[in-house]
C-alpha atoms as a PDB file:
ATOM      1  CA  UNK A   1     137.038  95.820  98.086  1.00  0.00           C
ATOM      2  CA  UNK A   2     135.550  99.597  99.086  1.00  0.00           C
ATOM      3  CA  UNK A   3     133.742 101.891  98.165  1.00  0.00           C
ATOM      4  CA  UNK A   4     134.990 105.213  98.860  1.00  0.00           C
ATOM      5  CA  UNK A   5     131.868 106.737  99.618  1.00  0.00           C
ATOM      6  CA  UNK A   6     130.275 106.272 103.442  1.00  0.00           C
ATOM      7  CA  UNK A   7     129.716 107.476 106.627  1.00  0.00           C
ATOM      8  CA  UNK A   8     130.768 106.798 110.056  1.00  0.00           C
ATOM      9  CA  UNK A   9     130.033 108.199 113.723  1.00  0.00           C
ATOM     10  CA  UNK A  10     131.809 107.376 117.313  1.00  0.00           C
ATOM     11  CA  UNK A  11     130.873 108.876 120.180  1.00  0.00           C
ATOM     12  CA  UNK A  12     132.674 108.947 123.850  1.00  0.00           C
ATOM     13  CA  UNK A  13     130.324 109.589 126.987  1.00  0.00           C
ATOM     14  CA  UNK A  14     131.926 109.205 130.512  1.00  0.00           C
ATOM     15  CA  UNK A  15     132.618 111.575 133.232  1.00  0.00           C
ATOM     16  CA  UNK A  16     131.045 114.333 131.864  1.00  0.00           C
ATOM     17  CA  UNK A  17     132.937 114.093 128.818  1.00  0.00           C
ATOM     18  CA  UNK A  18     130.995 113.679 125.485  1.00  0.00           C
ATOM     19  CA  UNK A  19     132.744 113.485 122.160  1.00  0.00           C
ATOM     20  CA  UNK A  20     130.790 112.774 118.745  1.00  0.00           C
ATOM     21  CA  UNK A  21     133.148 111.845 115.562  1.00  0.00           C
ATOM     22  CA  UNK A  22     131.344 111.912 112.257  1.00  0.00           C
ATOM     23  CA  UNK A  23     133.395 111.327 109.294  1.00  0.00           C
ATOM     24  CA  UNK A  24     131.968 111.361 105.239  1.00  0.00           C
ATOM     25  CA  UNK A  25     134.349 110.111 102.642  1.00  0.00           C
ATOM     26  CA  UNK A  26     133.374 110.909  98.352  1.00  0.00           C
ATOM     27  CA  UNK A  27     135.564 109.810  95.631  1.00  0.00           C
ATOM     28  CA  UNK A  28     138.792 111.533  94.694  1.00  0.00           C
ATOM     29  CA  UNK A  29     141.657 110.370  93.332  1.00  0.00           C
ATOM     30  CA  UNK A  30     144.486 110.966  96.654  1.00  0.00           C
ATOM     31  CA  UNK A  31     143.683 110.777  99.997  1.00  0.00           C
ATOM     32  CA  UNK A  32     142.420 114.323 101.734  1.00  0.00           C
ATOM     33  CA  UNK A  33     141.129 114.564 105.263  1.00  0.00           C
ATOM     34  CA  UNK A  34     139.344 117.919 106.394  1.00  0.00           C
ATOM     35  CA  UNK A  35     139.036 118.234 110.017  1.00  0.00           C
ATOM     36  CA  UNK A  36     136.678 120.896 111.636  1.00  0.00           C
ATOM     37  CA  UNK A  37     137.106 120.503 115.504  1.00  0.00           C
ATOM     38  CA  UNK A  38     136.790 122.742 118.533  1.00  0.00           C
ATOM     39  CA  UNK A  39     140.101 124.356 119.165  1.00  0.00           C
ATOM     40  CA  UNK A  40     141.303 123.082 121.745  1.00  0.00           C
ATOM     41  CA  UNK A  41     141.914 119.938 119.436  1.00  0.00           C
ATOM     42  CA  UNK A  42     143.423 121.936 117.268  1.00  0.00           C
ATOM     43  CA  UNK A  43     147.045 120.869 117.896  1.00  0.00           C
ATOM     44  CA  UNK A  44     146.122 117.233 117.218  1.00  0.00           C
ATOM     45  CA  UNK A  45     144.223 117.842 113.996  1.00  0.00           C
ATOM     46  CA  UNK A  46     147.734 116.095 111.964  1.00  0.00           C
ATOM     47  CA  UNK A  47     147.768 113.166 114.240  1.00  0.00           C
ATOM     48  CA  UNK A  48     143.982 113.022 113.286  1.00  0.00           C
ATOM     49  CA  UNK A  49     145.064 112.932 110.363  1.00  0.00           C
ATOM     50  CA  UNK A  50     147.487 110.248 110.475  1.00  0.00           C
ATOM     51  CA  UNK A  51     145.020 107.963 112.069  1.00  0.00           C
ATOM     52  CA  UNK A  52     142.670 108.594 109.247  1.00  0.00           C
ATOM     53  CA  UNK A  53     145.448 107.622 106.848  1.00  0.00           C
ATOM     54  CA  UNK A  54     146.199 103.912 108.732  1.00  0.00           C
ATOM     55  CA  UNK A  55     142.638 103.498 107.214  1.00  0.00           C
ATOM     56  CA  UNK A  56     142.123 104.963 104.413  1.00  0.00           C
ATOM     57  CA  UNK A  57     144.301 105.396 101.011  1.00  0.00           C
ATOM     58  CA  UNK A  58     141.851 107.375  98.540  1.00  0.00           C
ATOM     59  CA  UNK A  59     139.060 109.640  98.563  1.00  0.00           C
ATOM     60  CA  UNK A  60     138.187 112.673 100.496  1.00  0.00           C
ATOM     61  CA  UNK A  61     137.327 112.849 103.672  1.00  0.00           C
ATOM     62  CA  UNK A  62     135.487 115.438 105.832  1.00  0.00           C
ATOM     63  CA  UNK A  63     135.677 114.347 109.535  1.00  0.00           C
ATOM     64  CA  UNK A  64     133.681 116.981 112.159  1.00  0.00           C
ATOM     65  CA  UNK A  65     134.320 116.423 116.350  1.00  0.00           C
ATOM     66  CA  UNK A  66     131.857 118.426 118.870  1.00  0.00           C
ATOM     67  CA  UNK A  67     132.856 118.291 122.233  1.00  0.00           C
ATOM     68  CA  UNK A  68     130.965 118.736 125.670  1.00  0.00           C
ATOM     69  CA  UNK A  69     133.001 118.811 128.479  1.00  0.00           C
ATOM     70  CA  UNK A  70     131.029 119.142 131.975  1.00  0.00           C
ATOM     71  CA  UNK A  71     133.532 117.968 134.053  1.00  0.00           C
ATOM     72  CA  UNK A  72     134.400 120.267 137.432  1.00  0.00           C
ATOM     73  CA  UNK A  73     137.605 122.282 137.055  1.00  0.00           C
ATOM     74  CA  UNK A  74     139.254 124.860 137.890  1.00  0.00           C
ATOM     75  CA  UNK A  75     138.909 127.843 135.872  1.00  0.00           C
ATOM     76  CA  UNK A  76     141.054 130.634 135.319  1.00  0.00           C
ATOM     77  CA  UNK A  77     139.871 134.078 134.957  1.00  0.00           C
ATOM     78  CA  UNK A  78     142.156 136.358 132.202  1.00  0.00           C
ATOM     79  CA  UNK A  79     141.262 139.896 131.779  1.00  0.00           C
ATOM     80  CA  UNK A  80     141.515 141.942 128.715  1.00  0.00           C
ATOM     81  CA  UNK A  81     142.816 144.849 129.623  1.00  0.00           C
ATOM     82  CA  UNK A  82     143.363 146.914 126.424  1.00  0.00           C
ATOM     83  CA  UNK A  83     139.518 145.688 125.670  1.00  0.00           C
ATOM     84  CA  UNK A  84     138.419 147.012 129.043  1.00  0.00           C
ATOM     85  CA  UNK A  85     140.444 150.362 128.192  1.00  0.00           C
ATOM     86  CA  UNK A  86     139.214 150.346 124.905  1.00  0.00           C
ATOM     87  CA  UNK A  87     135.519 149.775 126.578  1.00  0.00           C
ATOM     88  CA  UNK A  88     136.151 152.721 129.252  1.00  0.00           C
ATOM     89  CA  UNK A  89     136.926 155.344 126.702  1.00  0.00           C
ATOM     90  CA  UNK A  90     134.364 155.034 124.792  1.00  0.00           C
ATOM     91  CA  UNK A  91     131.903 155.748 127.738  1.00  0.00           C
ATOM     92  CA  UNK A  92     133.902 158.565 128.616  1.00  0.00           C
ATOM     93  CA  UNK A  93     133.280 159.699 124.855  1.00  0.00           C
ATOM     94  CA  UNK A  94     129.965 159.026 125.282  1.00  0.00           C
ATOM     95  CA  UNK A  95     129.305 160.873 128.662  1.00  0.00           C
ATOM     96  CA  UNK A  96     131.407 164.165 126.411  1.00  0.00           C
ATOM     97  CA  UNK A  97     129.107 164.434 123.681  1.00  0.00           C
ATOM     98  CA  UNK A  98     125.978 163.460 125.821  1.00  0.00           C
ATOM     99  CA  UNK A  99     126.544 165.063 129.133  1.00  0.00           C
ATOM    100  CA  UNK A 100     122.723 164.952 130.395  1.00  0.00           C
ATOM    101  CA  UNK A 101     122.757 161.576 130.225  1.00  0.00           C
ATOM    102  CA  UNK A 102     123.199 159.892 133.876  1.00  0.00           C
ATOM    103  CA  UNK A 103     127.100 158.107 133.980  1.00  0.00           C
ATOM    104  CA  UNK A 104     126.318 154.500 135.803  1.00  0.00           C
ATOM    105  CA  UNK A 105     129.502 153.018 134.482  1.00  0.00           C
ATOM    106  CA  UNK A 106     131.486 151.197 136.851  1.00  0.00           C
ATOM    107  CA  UNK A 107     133.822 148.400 137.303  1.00  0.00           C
ATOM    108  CA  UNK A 108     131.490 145.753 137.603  1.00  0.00           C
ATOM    109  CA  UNK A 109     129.827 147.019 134.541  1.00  0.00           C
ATOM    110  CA  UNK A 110     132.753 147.017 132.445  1.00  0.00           C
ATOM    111  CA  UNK A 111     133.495 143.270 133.205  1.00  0.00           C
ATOM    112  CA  UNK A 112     130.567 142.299 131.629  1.00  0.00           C
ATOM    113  CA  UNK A 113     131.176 143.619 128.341  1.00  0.00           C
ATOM    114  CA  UNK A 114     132.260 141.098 125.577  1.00  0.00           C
ATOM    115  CA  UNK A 115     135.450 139.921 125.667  1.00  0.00           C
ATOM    116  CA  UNK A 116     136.602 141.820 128.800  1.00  0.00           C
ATOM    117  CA  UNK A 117     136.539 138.995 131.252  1.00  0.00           C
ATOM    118  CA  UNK A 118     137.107 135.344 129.777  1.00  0.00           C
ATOM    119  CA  UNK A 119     137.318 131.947 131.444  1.00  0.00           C
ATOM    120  CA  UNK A 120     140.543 129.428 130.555  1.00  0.00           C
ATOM    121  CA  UNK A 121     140.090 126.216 130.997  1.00  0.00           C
ATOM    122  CA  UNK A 122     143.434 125.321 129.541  1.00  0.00           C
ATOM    123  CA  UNK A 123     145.273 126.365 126.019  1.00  0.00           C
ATOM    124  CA  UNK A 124     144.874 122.440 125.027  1.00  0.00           C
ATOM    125  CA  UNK A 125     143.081 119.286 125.424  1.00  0.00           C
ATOM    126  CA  UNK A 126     144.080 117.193 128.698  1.00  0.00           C
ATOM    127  CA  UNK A 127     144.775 113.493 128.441  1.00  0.00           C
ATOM    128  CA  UNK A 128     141.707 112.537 128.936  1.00  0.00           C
ATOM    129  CA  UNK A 129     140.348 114.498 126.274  1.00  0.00           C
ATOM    130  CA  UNK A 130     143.021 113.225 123.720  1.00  0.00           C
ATOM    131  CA  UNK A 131     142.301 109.861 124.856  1.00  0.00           C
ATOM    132  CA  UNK A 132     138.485 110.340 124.234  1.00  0.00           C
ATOM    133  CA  UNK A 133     138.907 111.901 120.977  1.00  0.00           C
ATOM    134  CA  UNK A 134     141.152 109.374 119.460  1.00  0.00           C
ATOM    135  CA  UNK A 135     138.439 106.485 120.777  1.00  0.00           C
ATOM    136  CA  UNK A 136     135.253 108.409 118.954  1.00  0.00           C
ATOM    137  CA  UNK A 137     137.436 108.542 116.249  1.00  0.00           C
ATOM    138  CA  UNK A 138     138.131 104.950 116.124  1.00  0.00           C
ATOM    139  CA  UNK A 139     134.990 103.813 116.188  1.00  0.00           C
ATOM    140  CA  UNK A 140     133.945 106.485 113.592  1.00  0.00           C
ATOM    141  CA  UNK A 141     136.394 104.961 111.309  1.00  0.00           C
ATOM    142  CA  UNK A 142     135.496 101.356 111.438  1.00  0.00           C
ATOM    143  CA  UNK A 143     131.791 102.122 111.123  1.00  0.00           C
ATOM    144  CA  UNK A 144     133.097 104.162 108.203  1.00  0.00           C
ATOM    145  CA  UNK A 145     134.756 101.580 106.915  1.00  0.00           C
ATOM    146  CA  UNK A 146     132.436  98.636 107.640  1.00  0.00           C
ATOM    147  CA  UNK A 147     129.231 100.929 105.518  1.00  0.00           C
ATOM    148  CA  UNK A 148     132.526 101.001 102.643  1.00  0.00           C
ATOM    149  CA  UNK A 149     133.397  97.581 102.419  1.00  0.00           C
ATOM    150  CA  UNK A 150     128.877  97.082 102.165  1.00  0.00           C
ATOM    151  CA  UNK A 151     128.505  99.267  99.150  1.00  0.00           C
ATOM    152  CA  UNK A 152     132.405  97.834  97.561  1.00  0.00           C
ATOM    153  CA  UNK A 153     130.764  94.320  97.503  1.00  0.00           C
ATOM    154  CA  UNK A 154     127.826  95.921  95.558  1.00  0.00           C
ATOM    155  CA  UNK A 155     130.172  97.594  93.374  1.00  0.00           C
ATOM    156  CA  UNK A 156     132.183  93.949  93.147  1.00  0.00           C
ATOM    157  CA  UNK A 157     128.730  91.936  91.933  1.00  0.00           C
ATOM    158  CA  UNK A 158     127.817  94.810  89.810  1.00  0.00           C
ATOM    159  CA  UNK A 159     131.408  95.045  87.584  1.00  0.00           C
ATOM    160  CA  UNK A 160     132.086  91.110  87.786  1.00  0.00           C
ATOM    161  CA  UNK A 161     128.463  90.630  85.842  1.00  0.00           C
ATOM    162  CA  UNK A 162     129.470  93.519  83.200  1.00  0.00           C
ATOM    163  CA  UNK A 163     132.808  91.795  83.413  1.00  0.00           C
ATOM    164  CA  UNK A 164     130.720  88.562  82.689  1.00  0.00           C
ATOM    165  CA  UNK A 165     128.928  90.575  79.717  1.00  0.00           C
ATOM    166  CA  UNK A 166     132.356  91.584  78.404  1.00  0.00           C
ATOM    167  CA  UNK A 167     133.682  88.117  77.777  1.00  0.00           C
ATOM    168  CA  UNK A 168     130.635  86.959  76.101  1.00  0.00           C
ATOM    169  CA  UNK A 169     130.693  89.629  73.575  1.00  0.00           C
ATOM    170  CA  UNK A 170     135.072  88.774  73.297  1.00  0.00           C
ATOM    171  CA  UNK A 171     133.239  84.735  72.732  1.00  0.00           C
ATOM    172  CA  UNK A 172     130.969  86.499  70.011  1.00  0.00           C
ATOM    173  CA  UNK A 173     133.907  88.983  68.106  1.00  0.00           C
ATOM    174  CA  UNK A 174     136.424  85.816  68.566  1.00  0.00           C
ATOM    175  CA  UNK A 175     133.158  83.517  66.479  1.00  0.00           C
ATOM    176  CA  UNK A 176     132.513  86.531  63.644  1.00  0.00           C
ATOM    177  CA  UNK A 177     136.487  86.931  63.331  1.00  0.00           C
ATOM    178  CA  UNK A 178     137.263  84.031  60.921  1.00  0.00           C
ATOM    179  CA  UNK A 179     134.466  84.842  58.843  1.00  0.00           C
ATOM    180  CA  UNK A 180     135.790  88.647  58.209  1.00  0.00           C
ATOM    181  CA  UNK A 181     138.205  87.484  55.780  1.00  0.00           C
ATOM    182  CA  UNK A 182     136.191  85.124  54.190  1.00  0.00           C
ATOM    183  CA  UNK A 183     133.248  87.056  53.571  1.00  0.00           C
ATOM    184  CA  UNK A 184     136.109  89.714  52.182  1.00  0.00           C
ATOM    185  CA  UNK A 185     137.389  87.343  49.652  1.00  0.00           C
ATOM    186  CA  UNK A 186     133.417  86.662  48.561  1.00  0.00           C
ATOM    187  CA  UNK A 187     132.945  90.604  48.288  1.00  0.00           C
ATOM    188  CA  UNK A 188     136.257  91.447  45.563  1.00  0.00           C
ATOM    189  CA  UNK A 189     135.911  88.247  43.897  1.00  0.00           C
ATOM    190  CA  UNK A 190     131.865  89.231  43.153  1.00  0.00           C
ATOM    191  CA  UNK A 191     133.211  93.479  42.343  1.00  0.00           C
ATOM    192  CA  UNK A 192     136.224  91.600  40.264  1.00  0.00           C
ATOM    193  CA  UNK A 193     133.674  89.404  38.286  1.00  0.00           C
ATOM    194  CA  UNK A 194     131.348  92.372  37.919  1.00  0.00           C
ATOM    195  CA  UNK A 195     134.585  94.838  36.884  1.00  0.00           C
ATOM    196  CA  UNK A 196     136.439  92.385  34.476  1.00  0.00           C
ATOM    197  CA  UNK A 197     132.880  91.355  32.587  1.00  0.00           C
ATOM    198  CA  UNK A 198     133.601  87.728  31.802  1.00  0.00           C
ATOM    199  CA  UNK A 199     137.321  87.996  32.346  1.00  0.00           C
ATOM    200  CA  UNK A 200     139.109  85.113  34.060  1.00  0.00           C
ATOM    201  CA  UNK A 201     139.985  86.244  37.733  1.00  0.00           C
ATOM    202  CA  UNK A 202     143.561  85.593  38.321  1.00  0.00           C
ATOM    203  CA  UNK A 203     142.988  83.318  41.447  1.00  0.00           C
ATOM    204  CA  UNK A 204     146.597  83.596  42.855  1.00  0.00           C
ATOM    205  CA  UNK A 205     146.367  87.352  42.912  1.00  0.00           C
ATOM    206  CA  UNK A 206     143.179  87.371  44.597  1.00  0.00           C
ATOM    207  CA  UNK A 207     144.537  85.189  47.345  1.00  0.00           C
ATOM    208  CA  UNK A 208     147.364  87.757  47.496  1.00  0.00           C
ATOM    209  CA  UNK A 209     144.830  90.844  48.215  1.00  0.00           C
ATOM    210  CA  UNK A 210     142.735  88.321  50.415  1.00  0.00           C
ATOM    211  CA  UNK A 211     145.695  87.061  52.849  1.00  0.00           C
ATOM    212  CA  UNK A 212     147.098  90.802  52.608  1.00  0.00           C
ATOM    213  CA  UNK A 213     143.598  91.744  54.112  1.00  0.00           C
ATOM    214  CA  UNK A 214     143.444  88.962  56.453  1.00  0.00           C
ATOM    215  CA  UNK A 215     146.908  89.711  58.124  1.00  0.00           C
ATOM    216  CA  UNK A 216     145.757  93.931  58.547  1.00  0.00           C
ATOM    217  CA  UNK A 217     142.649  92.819  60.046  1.00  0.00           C
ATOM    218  CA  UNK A 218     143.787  89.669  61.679  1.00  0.00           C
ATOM    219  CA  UNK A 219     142.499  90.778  65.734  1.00  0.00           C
ATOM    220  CA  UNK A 220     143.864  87.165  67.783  1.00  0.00           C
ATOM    221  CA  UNK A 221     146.658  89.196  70.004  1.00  0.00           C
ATOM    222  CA  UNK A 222     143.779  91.749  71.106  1.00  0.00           C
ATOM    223  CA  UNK A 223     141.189  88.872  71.636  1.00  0.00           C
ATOM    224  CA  UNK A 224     144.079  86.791  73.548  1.00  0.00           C
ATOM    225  CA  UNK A 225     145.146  89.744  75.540  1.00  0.00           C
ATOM    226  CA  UNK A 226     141.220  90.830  76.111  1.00  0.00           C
ATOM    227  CA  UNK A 227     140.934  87.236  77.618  1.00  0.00           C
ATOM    228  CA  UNK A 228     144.073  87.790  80.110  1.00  0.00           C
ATOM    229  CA  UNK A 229     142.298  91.506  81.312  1.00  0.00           C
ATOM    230  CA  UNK A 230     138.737  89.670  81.814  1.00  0.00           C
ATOM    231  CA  UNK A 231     141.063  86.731  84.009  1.00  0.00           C
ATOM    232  CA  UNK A 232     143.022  89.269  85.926  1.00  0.00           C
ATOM    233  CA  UNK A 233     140.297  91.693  86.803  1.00  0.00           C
ATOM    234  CA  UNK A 234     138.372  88.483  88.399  1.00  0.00           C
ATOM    235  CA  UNK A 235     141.695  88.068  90.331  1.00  0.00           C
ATOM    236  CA  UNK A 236     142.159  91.929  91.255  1.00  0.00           C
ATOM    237  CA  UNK A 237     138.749  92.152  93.135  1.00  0.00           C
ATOM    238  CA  UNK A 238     139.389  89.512  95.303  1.00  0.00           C
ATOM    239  CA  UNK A 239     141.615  92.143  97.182  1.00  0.00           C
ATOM    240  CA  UNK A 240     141.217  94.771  99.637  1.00  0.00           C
ATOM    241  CA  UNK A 241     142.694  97.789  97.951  1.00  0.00           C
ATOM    242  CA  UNK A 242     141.894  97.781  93.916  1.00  0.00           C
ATOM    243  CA  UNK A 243     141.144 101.061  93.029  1.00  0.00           C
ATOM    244  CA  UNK A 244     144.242 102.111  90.986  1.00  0.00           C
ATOM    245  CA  UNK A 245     145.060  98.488  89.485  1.00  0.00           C
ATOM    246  CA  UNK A 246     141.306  98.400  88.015  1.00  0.00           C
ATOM    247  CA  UNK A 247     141.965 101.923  86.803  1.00  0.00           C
ATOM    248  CA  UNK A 248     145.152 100.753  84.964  1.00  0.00           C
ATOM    249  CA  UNK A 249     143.199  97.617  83.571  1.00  0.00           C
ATOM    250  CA  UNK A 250     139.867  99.538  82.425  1.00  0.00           C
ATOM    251  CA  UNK A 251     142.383 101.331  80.126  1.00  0.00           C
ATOM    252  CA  UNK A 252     144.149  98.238  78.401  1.00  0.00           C
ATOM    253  CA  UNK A 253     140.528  96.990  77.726  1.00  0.00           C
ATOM    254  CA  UNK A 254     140.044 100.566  75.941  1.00  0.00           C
ATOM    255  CA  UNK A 255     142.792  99.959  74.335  1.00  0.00           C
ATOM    256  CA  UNK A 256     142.427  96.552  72.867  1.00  0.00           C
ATOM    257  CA  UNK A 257     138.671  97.344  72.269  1.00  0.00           C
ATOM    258  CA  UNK A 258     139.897 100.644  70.043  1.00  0.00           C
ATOM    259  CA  UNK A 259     142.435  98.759  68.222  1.00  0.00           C
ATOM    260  CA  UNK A 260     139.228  95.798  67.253  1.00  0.00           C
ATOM    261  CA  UNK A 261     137.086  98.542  66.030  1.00  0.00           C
ATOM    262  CA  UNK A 262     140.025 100.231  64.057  1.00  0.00           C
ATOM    263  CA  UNK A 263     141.185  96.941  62.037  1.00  0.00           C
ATOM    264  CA  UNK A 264     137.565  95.796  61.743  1.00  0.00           C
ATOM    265  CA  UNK A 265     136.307  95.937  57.824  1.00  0.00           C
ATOM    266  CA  UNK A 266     132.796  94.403  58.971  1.00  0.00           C
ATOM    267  CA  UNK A 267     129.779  95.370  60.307  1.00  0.00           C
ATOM    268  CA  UNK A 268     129.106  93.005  63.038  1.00  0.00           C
ATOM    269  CA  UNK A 269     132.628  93.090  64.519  1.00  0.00           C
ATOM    270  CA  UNK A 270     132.183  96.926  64.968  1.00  0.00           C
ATOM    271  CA  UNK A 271     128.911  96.769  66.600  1.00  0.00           C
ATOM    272  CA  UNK A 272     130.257  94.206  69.032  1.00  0.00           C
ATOM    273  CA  UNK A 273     133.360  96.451  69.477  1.00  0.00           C
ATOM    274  CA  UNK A 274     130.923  99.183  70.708  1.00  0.00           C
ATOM    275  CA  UNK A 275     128.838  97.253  72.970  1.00  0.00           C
ATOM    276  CA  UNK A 276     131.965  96.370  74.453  1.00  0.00           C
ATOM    277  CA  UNK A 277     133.221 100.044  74.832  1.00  0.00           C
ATOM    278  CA  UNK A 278     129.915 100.369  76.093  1.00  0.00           C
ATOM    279  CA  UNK A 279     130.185  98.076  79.098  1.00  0.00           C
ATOM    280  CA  UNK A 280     133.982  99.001  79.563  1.00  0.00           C
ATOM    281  CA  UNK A 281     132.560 102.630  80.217  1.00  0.00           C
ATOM    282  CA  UNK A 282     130.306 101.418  82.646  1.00  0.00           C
ATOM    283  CA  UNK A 283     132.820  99.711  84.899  1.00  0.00           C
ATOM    284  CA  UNK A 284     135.172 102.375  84.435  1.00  0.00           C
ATOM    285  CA  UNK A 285     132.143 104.824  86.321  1.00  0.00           C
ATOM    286  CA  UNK A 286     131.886 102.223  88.650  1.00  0.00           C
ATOM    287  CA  UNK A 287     136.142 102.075  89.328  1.00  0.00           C
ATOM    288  CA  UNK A 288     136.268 105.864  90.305  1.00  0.00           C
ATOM    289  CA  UNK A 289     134.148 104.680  93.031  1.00  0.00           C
ATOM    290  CA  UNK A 290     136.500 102.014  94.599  1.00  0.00           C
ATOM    291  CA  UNK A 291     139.647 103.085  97.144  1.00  0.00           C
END
């Protein structure tokens, strides 16, 4: 199991070359990668991406490369020439409306203005670059994931003892359930006696209005089912990738919980229906956390 919150960082150093890979992952319910590298990555920012997706399946994930490159090369020189232009004109403006002032411009002083002059070192990333990138990268990811699969056993203890909780309170509801109708029956036969004032209660007929009561409130398929959820969850988290099954399952225990509270006619049955909607919420917090 994993969390799909962490943190990872790789880092390259040889030959000059040094290449840091950080990568933060937070919850969300697809898989999103952000990548903010130096340009010269920038035509490998979707294979990036695709090697973030061999390892991850959910959440959202901001990765962020630096690079240093010292190693000697040789370096082109480009000129701007519509900048320089652009740069030269203005000084001749300049010179018009201030013609006292001495004119010292010359070529060497318009190559060192901004953007005049620049120095290629190539429009993208060399193989040895590509190769360093993807291995920062790779180790980002699996100290990424290896911090993930830490905090998703924490998560695992922490929703198999509320899991633990739950069936305890299905023991408790599945003990108070046979007493419902029971206690029911007690309840109209005393508001019958009390009604009728001496009367002889037709026993038959309140058998009738007991057994019709029984069968409305009668909760064994939800307990039964409830059972099978606590049984497979325990199975589910045993695997790698639970996320989306847990978050399918969280919502049939809703569902079997709402439909105990909704037949319930007594007190105690409800309050253990809550406590279990309770705990349900709790692991269903703890379920938007897990990839």
């Amino acid at each position: 199991m994993y969390s799909m919150t962490g943190y990872g960082r790789g880092e390259y150093k040889v030959g000059g070359v040094e290449i840091t890979v950080e990568i933060k992952t937070v919850n969300n319910r697809y898989l999103d990668a952000s990548i903010k590298c130096p340009r010269i990555f920038a035509a490998f920012e979707d294979e990036m991406r695709g090697i973030i997706r061999e390892k991850l399946t959910r959440g959202h994930a901001d990765a962020y490369v630096s690079l240093s490159d010292k190693r000697e090369r040789e370096k082109t020189l480009c000129l701007d020439e519509s900048a320089a232009k652009a740069y030269f004109a203005a000084t001749r403006k300049i010179k018009a409306a201030f013609p006292e002032a001495a004119d010292d411009v010359s070529v060497t002083n318009i190559l060192r203005y901004p953007e005049v002059l620049k120095t290629e070192e190539g429009a993208a990333a060399d193989e040895e670059l590509v190769s360093a990138l993807k291995t920062a990268l790779g180790a980002a990811l699996e100290k990424l994931n290896s911090m993930r699969e830490t905090e998703g056993k924490k998560l695992e203890n922490d929703m198999l003892s509320r899991m633990d909780a739950i069936e305890k309170l299905v023991n408790s509801v599945e003990k108070r359930a046979p007493l419902v109708a029971e206690n029911y029956r007690q309840k109209l036969e005393a508001k019958m006696k009390k009604l009728l004032e001496g009367v002889e209660i037709d026993e038959g007929r309140l058998l009738t209005e007991v057994a019709v009561f029984a069968d409305k409130s009668n909760i064994d398929e939800e307990l039964t089912r409830l059972r099978s959820h606590i049984s497979q969850f325990r199975e589910i988290c045993k695997e790698k990738l639970v996320g989306r099954k847990l978050d399918f399952l969280v919502q049939e225990f809703n569902r079997e919980t709402n439909t105990i509270c909704s037949k319930s006619n007594d007190l105690e049955v409800t309050r253990l229906g809550l406590a279990l909607k309770n705990e349900i919420e709790k692991i269903r917090e703890q379920v938007q956390n897990v990839e």
